[in-house]
C-alpha atoms as a PDB file:
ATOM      1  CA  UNK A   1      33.991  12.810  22.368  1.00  0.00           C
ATOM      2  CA  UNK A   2      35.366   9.640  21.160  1.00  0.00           C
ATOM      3  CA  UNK A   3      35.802  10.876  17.804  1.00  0.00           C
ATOM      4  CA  UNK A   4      38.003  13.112  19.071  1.00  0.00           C
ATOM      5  CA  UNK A   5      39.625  10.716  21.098  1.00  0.00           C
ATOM      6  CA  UNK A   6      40.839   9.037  18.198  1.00  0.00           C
ATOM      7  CA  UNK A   7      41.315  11.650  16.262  1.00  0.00           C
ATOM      8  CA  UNK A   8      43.981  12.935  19.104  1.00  0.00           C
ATOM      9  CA  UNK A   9      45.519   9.444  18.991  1.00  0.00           C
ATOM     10  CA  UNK A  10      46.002   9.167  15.828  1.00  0.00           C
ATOM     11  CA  UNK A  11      47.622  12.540  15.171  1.00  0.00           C
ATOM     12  CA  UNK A  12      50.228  11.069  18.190  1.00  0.00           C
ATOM     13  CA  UNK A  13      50.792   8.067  16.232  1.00  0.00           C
ATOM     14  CA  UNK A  14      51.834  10.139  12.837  1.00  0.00           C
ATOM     15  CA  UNK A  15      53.828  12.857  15.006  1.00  0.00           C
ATOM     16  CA  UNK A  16      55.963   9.855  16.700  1.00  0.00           C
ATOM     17  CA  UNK A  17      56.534   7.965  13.294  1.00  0.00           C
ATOM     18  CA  UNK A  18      57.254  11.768  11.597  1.00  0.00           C
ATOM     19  CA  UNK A  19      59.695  12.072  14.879  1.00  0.00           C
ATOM     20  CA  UNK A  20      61.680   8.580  13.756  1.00  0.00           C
ATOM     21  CA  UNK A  21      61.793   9.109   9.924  1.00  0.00           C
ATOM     22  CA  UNK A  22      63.261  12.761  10.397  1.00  0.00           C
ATOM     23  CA  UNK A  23      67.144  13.473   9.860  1.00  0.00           C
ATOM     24  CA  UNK A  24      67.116  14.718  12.927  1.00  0.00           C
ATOM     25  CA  UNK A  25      66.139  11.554  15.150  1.00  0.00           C
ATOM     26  CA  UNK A  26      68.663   9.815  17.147  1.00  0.00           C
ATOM     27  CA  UNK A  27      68.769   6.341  16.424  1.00  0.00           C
ATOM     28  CA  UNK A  28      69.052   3.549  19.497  1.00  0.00           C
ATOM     29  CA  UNK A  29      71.535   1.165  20.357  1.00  0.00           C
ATOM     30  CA  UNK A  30      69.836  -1.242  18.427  1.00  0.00           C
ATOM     31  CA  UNK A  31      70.485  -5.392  17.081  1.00  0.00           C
ATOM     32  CA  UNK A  32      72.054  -5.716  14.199  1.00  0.00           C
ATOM     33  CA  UNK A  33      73.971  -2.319  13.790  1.00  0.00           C
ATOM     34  CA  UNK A  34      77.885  -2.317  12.407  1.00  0.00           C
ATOM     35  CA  UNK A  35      79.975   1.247  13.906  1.00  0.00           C
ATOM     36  CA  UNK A  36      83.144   1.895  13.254  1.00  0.00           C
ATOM     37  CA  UNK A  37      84.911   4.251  15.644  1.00  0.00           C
ATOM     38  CA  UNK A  38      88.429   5.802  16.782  1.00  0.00           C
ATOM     39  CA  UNK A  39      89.581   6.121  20.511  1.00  0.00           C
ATOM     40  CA  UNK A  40      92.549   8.734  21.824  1.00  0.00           C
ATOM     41  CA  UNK A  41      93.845   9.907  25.160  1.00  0.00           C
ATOM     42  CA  UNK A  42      96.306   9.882  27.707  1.00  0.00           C
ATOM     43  CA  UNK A  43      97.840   6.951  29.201  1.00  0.00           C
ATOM     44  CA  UNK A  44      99.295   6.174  32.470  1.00  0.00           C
ATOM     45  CA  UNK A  45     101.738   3.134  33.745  1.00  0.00           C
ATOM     46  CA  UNK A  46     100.324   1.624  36.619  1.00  0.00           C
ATOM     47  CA  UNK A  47     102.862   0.533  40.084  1.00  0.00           C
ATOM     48  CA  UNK A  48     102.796  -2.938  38.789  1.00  0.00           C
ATOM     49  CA  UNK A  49     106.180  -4.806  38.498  1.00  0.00           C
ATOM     50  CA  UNK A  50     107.756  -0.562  39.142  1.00  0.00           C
ATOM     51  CA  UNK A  51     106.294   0.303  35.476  1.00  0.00           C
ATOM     52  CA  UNK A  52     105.549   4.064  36.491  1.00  0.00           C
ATOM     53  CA  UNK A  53     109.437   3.846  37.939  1.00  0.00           C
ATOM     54  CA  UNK A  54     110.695   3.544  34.245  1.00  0.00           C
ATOM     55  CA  UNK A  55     108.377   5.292  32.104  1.00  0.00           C
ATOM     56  CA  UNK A  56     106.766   8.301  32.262  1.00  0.00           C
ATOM     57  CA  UNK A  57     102.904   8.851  30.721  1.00  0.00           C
ATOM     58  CA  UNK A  58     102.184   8.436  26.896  1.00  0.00           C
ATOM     59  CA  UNK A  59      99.221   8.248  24.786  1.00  0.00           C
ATOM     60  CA  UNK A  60      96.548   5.323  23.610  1.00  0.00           C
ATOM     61  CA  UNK A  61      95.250   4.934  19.725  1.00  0.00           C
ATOM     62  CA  UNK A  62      92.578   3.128  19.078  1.00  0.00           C
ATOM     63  CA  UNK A  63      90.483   1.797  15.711  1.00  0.00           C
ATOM     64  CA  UNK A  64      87.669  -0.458  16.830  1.00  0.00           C
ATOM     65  CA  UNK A  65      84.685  -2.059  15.179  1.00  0.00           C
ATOM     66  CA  UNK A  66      81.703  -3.654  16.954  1.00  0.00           C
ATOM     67  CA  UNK A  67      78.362  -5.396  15.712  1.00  0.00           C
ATOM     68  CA  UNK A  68      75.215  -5.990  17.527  1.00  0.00           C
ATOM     69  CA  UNK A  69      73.934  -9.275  17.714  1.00  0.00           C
ATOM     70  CA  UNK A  70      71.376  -8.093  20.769  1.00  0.00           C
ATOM     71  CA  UNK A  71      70.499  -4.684  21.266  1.00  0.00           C
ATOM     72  CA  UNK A  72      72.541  -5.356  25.020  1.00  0.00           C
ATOM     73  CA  UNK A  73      75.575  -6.582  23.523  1.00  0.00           C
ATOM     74  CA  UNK A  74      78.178  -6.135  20.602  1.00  0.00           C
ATOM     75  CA  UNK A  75      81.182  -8.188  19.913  1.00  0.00           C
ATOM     76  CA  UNK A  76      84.030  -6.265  18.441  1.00  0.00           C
ATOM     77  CA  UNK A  77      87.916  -6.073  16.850  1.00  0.00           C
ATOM     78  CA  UNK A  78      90.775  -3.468  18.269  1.00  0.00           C
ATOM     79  CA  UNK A  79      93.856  -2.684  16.697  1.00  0.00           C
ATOM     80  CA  UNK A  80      95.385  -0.665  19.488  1.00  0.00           C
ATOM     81  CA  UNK A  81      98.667   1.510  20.120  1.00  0.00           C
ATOM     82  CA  UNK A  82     100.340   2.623  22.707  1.00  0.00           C
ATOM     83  CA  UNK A  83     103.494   4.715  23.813  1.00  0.00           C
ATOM     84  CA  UNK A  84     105.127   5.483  26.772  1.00  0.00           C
ATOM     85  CA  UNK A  85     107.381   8.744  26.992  1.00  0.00           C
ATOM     86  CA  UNK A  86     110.985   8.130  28.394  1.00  0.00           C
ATOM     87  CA  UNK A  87     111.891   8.894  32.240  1.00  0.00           C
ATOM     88  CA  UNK A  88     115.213   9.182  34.084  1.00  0.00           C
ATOM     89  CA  UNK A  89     115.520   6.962  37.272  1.00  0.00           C
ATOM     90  CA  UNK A  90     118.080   4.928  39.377  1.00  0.00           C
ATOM     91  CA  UNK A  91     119.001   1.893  39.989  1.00  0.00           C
ATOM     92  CA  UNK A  92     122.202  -0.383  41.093  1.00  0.00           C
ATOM     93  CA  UNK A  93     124.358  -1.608  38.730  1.00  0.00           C
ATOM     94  CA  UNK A  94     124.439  -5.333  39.686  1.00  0.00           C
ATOM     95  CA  UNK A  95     120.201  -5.486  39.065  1.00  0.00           C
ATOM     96  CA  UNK A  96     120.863  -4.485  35.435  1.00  0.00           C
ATOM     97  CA  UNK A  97     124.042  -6.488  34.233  1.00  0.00           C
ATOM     98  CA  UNK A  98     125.891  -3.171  33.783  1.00  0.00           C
ATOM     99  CA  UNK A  99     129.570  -2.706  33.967  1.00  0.00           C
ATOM    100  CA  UNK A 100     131.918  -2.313  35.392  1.00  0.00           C
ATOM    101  CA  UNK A 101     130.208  -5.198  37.574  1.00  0.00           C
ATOM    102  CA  UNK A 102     129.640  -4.253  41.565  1.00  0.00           C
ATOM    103  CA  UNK A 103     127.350  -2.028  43.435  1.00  0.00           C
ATOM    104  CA  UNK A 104     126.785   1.415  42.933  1.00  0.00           C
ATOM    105  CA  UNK A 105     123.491   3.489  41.301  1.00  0.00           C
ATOM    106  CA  UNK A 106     123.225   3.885  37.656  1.00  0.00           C
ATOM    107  CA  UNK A 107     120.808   6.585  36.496  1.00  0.00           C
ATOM    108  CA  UNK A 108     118.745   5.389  33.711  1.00  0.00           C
ATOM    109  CA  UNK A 109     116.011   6.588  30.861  1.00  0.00           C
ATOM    110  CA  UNK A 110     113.787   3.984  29.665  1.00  0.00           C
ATOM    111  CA  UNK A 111     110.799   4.055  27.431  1.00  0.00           C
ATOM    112  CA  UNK A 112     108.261   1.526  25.694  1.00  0.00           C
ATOM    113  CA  UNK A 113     105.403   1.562  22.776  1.00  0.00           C
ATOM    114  CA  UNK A 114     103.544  -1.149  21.438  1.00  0.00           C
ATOM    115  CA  UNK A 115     100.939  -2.451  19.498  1.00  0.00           C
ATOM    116  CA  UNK A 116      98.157  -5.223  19.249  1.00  0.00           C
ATOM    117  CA  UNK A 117      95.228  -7.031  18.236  1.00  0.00           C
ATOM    118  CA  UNK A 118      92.431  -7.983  20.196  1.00  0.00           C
ATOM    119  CA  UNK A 119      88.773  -8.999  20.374  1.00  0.00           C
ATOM    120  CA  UNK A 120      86.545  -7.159  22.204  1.00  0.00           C
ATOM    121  CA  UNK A 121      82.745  -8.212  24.157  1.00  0.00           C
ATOM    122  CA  UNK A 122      80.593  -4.931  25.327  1.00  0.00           C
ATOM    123  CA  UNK A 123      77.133  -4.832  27.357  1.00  0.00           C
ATOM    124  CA  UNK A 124      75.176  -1.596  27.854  1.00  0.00           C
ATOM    125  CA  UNK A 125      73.758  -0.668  30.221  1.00  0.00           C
ATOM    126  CA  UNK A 126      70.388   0.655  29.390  1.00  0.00           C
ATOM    127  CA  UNK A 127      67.768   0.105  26.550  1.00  0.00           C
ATOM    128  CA  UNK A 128      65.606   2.531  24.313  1.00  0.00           C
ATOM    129  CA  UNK A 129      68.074   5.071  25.236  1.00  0.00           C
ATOM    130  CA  UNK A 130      70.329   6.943  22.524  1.00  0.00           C
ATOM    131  CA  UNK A 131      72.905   6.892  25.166  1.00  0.00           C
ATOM    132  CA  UNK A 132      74.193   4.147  27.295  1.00  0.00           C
ATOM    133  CA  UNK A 133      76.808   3.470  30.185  1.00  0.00           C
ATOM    134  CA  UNK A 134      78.730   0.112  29.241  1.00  0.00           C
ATOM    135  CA  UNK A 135      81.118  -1.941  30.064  1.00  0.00           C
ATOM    136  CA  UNK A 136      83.860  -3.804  27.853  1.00  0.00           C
ATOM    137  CA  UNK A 137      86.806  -6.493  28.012  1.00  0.00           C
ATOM    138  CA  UNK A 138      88.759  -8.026  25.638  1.00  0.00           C
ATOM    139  CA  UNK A 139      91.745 -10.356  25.028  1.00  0.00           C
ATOM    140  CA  UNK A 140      94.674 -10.377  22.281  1.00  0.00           C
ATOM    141  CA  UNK A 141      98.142 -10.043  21.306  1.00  0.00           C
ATOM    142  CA  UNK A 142     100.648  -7.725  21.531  1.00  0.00           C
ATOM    143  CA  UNK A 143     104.161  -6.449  20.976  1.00  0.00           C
ATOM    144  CA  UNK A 144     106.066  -4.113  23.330  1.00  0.00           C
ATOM    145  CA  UNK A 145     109.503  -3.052  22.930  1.00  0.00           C
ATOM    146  CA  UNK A 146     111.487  -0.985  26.295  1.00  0.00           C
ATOM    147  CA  UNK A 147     114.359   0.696  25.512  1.00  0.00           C
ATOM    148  CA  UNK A 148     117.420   1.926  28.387  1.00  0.00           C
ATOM    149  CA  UNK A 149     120.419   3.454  28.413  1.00  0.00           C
ATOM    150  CA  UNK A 150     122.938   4.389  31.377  1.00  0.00           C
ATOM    151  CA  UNK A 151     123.128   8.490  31.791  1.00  0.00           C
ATOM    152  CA  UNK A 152     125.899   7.535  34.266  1.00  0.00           C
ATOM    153  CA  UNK A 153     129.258   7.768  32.570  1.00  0.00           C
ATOM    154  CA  UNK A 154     131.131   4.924  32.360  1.00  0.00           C
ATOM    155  CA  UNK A 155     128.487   2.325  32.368  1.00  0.00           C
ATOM    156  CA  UNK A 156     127.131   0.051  29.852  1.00  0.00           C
ATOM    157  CA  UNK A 157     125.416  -2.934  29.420  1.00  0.00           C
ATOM    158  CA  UNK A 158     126.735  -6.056  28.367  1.00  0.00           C
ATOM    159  CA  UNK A 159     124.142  -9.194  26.733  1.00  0.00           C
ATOM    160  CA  UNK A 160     124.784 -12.974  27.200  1.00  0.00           C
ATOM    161  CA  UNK A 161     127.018 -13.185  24.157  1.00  0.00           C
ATOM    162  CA  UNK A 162     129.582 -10.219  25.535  1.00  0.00           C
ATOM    163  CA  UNK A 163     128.284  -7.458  23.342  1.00  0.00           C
ATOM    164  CA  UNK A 164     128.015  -4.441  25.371  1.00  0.00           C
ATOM    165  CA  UNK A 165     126.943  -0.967  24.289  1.00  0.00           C
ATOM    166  CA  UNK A 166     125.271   2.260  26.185  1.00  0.00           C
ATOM    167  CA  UNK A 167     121.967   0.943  25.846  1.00  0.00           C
ATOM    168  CA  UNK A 168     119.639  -1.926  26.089  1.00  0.00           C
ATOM    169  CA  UNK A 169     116.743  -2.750  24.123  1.00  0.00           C
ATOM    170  CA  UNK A 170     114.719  -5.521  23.330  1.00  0.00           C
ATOM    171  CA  UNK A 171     111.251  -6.292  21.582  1.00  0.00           C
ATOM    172  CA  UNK A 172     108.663  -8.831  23.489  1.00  0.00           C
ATOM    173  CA  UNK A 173     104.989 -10.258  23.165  1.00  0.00           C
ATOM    174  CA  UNK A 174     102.214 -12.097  24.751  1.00  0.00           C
ATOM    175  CA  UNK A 175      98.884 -11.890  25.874  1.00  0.00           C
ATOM    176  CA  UNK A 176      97.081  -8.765  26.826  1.00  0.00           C
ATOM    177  CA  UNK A 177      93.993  -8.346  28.450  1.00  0.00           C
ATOM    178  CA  UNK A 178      91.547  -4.850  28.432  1.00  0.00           C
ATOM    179  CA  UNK A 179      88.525  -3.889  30.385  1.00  0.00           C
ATOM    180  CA  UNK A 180      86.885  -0.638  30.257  1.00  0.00           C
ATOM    181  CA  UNK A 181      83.951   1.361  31.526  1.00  0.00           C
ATOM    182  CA  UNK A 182      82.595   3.997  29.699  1.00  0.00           C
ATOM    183  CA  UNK A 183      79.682   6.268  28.322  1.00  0.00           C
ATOM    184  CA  UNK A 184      78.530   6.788  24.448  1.00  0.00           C
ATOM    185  CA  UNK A 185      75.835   9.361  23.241  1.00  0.00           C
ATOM    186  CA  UNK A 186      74.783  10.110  19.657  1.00  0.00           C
ATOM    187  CA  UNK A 187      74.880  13.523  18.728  1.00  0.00           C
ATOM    188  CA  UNK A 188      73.332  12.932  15.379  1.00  0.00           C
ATOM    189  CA  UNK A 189      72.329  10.318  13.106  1.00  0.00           C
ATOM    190  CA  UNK A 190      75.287   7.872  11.988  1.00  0.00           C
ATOM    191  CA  UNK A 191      77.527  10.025  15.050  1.00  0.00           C
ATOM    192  CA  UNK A 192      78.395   9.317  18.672  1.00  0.00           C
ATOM    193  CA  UNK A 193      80.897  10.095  21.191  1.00  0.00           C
ATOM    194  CA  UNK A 194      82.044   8.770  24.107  1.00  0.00           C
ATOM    195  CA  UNK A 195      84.263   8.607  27.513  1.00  0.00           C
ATOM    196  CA  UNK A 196      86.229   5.235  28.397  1.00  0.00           C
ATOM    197  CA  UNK A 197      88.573   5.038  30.987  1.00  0.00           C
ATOM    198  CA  UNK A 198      90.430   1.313  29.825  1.00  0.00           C
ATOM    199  CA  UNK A 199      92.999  -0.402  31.886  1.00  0.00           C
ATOM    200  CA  UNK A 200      95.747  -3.016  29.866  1.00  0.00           C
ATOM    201  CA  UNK A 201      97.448  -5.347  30.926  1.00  0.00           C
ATOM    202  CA  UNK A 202     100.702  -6.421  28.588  1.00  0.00           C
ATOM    203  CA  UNK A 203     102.122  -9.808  29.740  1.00  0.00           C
ATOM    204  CA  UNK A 204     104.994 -10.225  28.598  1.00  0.00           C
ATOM    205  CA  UNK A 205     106.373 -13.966  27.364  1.00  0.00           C
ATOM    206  CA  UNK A 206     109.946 -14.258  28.404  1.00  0.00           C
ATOM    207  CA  UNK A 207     110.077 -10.500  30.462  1.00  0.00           C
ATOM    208  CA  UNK A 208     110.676  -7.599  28.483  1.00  0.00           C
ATOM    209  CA  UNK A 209     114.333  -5.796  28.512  1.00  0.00           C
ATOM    210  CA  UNK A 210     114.498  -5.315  32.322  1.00  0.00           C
ATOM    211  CA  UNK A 211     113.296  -8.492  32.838  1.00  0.00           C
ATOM    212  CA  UNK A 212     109.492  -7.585  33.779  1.00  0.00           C
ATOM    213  CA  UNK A 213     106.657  -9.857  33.407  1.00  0.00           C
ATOM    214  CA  UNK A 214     103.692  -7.961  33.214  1.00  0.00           C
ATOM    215  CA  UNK A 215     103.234  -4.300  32.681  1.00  0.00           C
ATOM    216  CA  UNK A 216      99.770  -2.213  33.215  1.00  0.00           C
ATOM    217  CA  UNK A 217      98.373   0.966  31.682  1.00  0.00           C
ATOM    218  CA  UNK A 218      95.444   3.019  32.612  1.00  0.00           C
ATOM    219  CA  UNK A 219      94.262   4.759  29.534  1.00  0.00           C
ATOM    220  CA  UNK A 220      91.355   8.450  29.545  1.00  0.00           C
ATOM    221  CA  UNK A 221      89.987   7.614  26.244  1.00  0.00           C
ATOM    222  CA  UNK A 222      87.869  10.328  23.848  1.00  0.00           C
ATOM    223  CA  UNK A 223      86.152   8.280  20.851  1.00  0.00           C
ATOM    224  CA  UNK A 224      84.419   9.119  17.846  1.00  0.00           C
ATOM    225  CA  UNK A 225      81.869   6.358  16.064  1.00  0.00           C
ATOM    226  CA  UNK A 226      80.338   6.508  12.848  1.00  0.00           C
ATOM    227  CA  UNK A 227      77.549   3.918  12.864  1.00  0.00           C
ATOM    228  CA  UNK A 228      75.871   1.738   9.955  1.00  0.00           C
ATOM    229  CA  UNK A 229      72.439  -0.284   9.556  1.00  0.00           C
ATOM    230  CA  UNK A 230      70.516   1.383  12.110  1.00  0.00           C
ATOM    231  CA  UNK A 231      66.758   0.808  11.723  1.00  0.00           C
ATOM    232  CA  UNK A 232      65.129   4.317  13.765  1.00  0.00           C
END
């Protein structure tokens, strides 16, 4: 009987190390692996400063790296962009320095894209799993330019020097910050996918071309990773 104890054993010990050496195995979110990995999807404006006034919803790009130092947490680099699709609204003539000067509602289209840099902290969620829940946040730098004309006739906008023209435009930077919540599962070896739903928020140094300091995105992220120096 205990011969064939251990005989039972060890046949479970050579089926579980078969299991790991196979093609086939998923590996685990372990320390010490390198992915590389590419994030796209919708993007929204958020109320903040009247951003989903101005702009209508766009799309987010993504290309991301991460490394594990722990098998919890990576540390990672984003070079992200983002666009915003133009959108018609109104507002009076006197807020915008259009002219001729004195009250009366302009309708205006306005749109933005930018890009940036940023470095990026995630934590999963679970352990000896070959999927995980996580969270991530990030800070960097970015630049956003906003573009607006007048579709009223007869308007037009007119800068500090005395230039005026049918539209207004004007490039910006500063800081922006990311956090995101999302799940990743490998489907094989080396490949995983995920869901991330990441908010951004662009401040802007100086206000951007309609003199806001701060805009916010909410973006519905798909990603595909391709992952390096696994060890099972």
């Amino acid at each position: 009987m205990k011969r064939l104890s251990a005989l039972l054993l060890l046949c479970a010990c050579a089926s579980d190390a078969c299991a790991q050496s196979t093609p086939g195995y998923l590996p685990l979110f372990d320390k010490g692996m390198v992915c590389v990995g590419l994030q796209f999807g919708p993007s929204r404006p958020t109320s903040t400063h009247g951003f989903n006034k101005t702009v209508s919803g766009g799309i987010g790009l993504d290309l991301q790296s991460f490394y594990y130092p722990s098998d919890w947490i990576a540390i990672g680099v984003l070079l992200d962009y983002i666009s915003f699709g133009s959108k018609k609204w109104e507002s009076y003539a006197v807020d915008l320095g259009a002219s001729p000067s004195g009250p009366g509602l302009v309708e205006m289209q306005s749109s933005s894209k930018g890009m940036a840099f940023a470095l990026l902290t995630r934590l999963n969620l679970l352990q000896e799993r070959s999927w995980t829940p996580y969270i991530v946040g990030g800070i960097g730098r970015h630049t956003l330019s906003t573009s607006a004309s007048a579709a009223t006739q007869g308007y037009t906008f007119c800068d500090d020097s005395g230039s005026c023209g049918s539209s207004k435009s004007g490039g910006s930077k500063g800081t922006m910050l990311i956090g995101g919540a999302g799940v990743e599962f490998f489907v094989i070896r080396g490949l995983s996918l995920s869901g991330e739903v990441r908010f951004r928020q662009f401040r802007i140094e100086g206000g951007d071309a309609l003199g806001r300091p701060s805009v916010e995105s909410l973006s519905y992220l798909i990603g595909i990773t391709t992952w390096f120096n696994y060890k099972r």
